[in-house]
Each structure stands twice: as structure tokens, then as C-alpha cells.
C-alpha atoms as a PDB file:
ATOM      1  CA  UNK A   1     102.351 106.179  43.611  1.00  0.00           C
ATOM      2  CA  UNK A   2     102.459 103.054  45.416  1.00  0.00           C
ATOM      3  CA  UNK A   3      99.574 101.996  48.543  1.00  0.00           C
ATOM      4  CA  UNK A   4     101.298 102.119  52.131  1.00  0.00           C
ATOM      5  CA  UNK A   5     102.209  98.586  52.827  1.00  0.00           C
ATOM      6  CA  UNK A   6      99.602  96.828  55.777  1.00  0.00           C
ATOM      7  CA  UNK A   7     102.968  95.314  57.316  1.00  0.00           C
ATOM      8  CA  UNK A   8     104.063  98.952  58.088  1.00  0.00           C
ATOM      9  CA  UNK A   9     100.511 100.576  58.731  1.00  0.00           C
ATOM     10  CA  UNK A  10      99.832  98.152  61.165  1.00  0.00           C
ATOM     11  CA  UNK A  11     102.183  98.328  63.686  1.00  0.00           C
ATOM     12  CA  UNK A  12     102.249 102.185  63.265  1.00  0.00           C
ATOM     13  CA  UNK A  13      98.466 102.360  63.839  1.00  0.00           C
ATOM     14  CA  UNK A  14      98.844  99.849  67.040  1.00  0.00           C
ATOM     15  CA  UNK A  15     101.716 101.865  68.566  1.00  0.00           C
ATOM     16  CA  UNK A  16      99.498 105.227  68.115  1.00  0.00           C
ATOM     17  CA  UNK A  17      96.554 103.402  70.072  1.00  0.00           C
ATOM     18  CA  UNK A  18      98.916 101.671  72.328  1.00  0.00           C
ATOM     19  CA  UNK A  19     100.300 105.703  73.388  1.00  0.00           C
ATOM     20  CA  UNK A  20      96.749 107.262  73.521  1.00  0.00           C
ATOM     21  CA  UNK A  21      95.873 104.574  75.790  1.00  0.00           C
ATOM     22  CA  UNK A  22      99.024 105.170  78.131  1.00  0.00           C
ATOM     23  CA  UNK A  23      98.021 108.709  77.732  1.00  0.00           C
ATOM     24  CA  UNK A  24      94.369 107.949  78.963  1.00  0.00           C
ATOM     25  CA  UNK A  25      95.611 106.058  81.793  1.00  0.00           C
ATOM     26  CA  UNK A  26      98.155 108.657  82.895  1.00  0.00           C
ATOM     27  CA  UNK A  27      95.401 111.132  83.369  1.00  0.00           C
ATOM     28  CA  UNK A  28      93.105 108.383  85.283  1.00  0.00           C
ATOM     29  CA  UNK A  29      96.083 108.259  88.042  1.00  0.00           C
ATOM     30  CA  UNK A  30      96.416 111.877  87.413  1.00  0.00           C
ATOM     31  CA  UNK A  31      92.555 112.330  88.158  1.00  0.00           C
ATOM     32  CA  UNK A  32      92.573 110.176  91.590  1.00  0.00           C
ATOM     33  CA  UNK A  33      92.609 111.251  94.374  1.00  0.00           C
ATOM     34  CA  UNK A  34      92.773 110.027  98.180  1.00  0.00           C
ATOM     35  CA  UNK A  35      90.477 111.896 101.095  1.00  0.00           C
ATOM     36  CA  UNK A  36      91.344 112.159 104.686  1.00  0.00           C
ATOM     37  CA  UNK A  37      90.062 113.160 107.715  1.00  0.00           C
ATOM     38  CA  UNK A  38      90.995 111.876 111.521  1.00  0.00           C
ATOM     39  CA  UNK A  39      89.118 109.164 111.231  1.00  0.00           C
ATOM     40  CA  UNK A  40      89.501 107.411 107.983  1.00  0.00           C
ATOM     41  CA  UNK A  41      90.817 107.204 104.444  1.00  0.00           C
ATOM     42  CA  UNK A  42      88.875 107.154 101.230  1.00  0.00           C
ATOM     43  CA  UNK A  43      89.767 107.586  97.384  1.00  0.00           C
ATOM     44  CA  UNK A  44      87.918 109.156  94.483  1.00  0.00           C
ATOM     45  CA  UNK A  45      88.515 110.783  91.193  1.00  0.00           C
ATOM     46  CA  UNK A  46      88.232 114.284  90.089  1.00  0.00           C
ATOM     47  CA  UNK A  47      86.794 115.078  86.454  1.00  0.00           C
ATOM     48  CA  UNK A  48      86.713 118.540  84.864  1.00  0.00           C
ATOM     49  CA  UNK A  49      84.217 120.754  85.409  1.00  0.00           C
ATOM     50  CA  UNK A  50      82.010 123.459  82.492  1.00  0.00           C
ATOM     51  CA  UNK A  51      84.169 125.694  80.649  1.00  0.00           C
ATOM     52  CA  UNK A  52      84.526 128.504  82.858  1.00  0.00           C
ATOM     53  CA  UNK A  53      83.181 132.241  81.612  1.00  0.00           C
ATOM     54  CA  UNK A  54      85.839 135.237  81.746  1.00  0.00           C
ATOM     55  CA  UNK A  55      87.977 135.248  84.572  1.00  0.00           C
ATOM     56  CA  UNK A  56      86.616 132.454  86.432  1.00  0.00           C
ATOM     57  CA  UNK A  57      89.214 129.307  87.162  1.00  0.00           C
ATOM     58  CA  UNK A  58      88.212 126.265  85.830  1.00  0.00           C
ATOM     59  CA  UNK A  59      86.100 123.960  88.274  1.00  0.00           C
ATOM     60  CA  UNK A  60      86.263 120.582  88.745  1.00  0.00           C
ATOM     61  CA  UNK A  61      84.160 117.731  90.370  1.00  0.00           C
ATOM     62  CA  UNK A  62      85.248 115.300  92.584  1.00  0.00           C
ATOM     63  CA  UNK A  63      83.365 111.852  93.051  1.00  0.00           C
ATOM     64  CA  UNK A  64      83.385 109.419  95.544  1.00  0.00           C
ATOM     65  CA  UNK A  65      81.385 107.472  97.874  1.00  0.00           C
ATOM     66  CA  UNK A  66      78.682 109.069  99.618  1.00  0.00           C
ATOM     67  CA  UNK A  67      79.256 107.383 103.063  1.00  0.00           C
ATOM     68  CA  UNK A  68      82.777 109.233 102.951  1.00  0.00           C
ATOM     69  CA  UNK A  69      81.418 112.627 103.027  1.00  0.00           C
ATOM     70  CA  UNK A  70      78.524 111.861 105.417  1.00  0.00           C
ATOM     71  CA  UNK A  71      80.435 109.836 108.036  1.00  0.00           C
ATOM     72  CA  UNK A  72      83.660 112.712 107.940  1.00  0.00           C
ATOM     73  CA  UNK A  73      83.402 113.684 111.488  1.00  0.00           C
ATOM     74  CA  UNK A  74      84.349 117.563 110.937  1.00  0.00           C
ATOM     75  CA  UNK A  75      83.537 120.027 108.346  1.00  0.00           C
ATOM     76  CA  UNK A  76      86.668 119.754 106.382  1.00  0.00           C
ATOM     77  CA  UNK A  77      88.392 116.914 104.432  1.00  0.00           C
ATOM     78  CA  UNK A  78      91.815 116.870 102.967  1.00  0.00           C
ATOM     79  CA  UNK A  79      91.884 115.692  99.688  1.00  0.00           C
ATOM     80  CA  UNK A  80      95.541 114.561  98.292  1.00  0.00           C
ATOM     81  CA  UNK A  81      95.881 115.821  94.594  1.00  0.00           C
ATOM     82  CA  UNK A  82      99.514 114.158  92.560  1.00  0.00           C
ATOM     83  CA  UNK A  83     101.628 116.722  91.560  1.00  0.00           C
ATOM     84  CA  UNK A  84     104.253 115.730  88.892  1.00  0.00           C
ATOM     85  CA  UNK A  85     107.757 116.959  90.359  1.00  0.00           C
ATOM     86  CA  UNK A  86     110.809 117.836  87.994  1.00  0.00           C
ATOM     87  CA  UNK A  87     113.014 115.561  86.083  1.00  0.00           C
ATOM     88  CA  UNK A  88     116.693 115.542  87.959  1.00  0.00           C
ATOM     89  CA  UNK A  89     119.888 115.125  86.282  1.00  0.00           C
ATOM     90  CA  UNK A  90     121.725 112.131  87.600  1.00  0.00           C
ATOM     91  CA  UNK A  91     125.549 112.719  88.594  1.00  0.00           C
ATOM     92  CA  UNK A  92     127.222 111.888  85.212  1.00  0.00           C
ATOM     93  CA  UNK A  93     130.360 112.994  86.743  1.00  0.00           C
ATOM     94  CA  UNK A  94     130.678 110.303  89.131  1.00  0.00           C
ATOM     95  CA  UNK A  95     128.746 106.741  88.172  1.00  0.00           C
ATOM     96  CA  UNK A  96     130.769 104.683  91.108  1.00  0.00           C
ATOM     97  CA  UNK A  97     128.562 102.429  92.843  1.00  0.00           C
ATOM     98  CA  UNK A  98     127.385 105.118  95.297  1.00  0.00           C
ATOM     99  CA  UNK A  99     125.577 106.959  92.976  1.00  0.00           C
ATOM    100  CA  UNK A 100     124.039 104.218  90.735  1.00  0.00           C
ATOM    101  CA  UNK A 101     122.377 102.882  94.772  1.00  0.00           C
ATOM    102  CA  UNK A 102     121.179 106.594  95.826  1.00  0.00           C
ATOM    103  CA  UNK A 103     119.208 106.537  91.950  1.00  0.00           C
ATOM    104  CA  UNK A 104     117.829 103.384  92.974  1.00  0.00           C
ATOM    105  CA  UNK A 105     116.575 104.435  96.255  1.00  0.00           C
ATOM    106  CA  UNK A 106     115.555 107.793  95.158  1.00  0.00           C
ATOM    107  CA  UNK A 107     113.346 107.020  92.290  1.00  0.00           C
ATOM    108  CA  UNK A 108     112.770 111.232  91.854  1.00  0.00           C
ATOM    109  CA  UNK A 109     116.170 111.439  91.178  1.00  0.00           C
ATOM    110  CA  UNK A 110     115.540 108.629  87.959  1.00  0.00           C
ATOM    111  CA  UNK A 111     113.464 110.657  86.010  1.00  0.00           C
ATOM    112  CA  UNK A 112     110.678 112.496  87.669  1.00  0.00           C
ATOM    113  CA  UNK A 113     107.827 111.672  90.132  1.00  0.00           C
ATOM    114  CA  UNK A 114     105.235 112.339  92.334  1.00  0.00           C
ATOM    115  CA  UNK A 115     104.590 114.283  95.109  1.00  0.00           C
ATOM    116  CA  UNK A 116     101.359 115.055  97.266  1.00  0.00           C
ATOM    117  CA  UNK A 117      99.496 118.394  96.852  1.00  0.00           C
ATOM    118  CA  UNK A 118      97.066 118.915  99.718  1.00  0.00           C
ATOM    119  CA  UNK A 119      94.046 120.714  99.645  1.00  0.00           C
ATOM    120  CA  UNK A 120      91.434 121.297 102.682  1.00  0.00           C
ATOM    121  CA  UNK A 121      87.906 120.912 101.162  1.00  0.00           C
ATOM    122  CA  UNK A 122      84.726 122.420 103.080  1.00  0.00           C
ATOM    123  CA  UNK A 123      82.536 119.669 102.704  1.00  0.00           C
ATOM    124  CA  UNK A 124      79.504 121.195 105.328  1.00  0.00           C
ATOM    125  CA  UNK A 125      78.272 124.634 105.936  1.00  0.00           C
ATOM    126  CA  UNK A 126      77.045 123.722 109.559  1.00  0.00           C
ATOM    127  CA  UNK A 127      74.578 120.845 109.543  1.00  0.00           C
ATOM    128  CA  UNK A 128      74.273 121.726 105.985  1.00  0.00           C
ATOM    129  CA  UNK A 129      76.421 119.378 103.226  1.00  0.00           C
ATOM    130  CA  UNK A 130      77.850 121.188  99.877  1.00  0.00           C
ATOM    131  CA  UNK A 131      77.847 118.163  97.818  1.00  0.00           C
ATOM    132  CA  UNK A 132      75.093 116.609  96.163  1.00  0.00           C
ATOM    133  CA  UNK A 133      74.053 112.988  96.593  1.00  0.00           C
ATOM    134  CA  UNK A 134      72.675 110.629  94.181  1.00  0.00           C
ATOM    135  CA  UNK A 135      69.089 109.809  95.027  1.00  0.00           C
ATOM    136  CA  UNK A 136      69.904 105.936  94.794  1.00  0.00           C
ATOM    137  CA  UNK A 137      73.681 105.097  95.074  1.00  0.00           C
ATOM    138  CA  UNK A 138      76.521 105.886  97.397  1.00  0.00           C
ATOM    139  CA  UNK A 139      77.873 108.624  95.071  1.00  0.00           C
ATOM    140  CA  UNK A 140      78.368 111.880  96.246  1.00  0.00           C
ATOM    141  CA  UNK A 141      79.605 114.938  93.794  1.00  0.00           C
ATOM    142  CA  UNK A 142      80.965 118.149  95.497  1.00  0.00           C
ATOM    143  CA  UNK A 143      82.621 121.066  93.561  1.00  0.00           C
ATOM    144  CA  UNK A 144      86.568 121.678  93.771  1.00  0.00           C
ATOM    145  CA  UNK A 145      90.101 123.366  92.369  1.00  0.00           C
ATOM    146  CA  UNK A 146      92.555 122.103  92.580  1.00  0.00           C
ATOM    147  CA  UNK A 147      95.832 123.250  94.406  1.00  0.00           C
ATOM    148  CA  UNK A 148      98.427 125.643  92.483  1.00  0.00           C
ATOM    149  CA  UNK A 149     100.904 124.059  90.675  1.00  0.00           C
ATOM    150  CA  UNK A 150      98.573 121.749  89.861  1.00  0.00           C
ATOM    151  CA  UNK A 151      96.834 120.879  86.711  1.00  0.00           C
ATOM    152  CA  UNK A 152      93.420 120.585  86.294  1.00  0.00           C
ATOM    153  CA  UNK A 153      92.181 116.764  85.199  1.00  0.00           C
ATOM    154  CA  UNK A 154      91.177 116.144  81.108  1.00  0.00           C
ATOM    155  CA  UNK A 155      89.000 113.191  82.817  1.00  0.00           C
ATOM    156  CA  UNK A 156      85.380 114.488  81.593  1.00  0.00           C
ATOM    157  CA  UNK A 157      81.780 113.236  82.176  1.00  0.00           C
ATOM    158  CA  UNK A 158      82.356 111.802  78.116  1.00  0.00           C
ATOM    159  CA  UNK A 159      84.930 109.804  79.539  1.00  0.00           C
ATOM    160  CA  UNK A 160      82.493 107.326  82.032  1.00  0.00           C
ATOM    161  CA  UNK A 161      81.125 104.912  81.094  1.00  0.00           C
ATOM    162  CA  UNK A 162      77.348 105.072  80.346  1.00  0.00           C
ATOM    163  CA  UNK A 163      74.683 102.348  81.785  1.00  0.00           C
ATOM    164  CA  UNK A 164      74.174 100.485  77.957  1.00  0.00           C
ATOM    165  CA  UNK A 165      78.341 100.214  78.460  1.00  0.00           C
ATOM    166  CA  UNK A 166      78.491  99.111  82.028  1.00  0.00           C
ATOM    167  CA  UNK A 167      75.800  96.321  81.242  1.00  0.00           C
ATOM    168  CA  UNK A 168      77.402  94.824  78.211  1.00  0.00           C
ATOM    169  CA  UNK A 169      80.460  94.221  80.481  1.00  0.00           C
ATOM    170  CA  UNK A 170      80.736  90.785  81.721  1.00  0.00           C
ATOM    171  CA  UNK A 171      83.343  88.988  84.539  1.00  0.00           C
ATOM    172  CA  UNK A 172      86.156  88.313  82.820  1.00  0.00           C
ATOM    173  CA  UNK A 173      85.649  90.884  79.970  1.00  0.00           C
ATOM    174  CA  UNK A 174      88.863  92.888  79.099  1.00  0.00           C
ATOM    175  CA  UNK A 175      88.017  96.525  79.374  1.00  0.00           C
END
């Protein structure tokens, strides 16, 4: 039996990482998320809750800033979740000029998309806030699930980095 050539292994084992790591970043876009309210706009990133028990959705967490929550003038926020939207068939009947501009200008219609998935999230129970601040940073945690037809986020707490991680990190470092 003759060893796998390194020429071929190579490249194979490269394109594998190369895929996870498109994978990895799909579900960081997937995981972000931007919050509203009538006064201002904020972003932040949902991760995935415990493993629910029996009959219990699964939960998720969503971080962001702490200022966002605590200067929100009401006690609601809408947080905008992605929700992937089905693959079209271009008009293969007809490719005339016509058609080949409306793909361009409806990117959908090219394969797939985006849309937004709303979701009002209590934030307050009168004077009293339901998300949990860290004692020293602006980062605020608050329970969530998200809307139907949309899938819960693979981001988990394994997936941040840790302190040791974020001070090896220099400017300029590729990460």
C-alpha cells in the first residue's frame, strides 16, 4: 500500500480548514444582531443558551453593550435577527438582457439571501432591568428566542475568546 502523497494531503487538508472557517464565520453573521428603539441603534451577538430539559425551547443569550440597554428609553427593544430566505430559480426561459439586469438588482433572486426577522424584547419589568450587567465592563447579558422560522445560533460561550487569548493578541496580529 503506498503513503498518501503530501502534494495531495495538503491542499485537501487546507481546503477542509479553509470551509470550516467559512462555516464559522457564516454563523458569526448569523449570530449578530442589530437593536432598536426610537432613539438609537446598537448591534450585538446572540450565543446559544444550556441544553434545554423536556419540552422547553432552546434559550439563547444575547450580548451587547450595557449603555444600550440602560439608556433604551422604553421597556421594549427590537432586536433584528437574519433570516436566510429561499433560493429562486432564475428565468432560464428567457436570458435577454432584461432578465440578466433584474438578477443583478435583485440579488434574492441570484441565489438566496437575507431578510430581517423582528423580535420585541422586554428588556425592564418597571424600574426593574431583566438583564444582568457585568460588575466592571459595559456588557450586558439578557435571555432571548429567537423568532420562528428562525434558527437558533451554534455561537457558544466555547467559542469566545478567553482573557490568556485576548492578551496574547497584539495590533497587527492576524486573528
Amino acid at each position: 500500500m503506498r503513503p498518501v502523497s503530501t502534494t495531495l494531503t495538503l491542499p485537501l487538508l487546507l481546503a477542509i480548514l479553509c470551509d470550516l472557517a467559512a462555516a464559522q464565520g457564516t454563523e458569526m453573521i448569523m449570530a449578530t444582531v442589530r437593536i432598536s428603539e426610537s432613539s438609537s441603534t446598537a448591534t450585538g451577538f446572540v450565543i446559544a443558551g444550556p441544553i434545554p430539559t423536556e419540552n422547553q425551547p432552546r434559550r439563547c443569550i444575547l450580548i451587547t453593550a450595557a449603555h444600550v440597554l440602560e439608556k433604551a428609553k422604553g421597556n421594549e427593544v427590537v432586536v433584528d435577527f437574519r433570516q436566510k430566505t429561499q433560493r429562486k430559480n432564475p428565468d432560464k426561459k428567457n436570458p435577454d438582457k432584461k432578465n440578466q439586469d433584474k438578477k443583478i438588482q435583485d440579488k434574492e433572486n441570484q441565489g438566496g439571501g437575507f431578510s430581517k426577522a423582528p423580535l420585541k424584547l422586554k428588556i425592564r419589568d418597571g424600574n426593574q432591568p431583566l438583564w444582568k450587567k457585568h460588575a466592571k465592563q459595559d456588557i450586558a447579558a439578557i435571555w432571548i428566542e429567537p423568532p420562528k422560522g428562525v434558527s437558533p445560533p451554534t455561537i457558544t460561550v466555547a467559542h469566545l475568546a478567553t482573557e490568556e487569548e485576548l492578551t496574547a493578541i497584539e495590533p497587527g496580529d492576524l486573528v
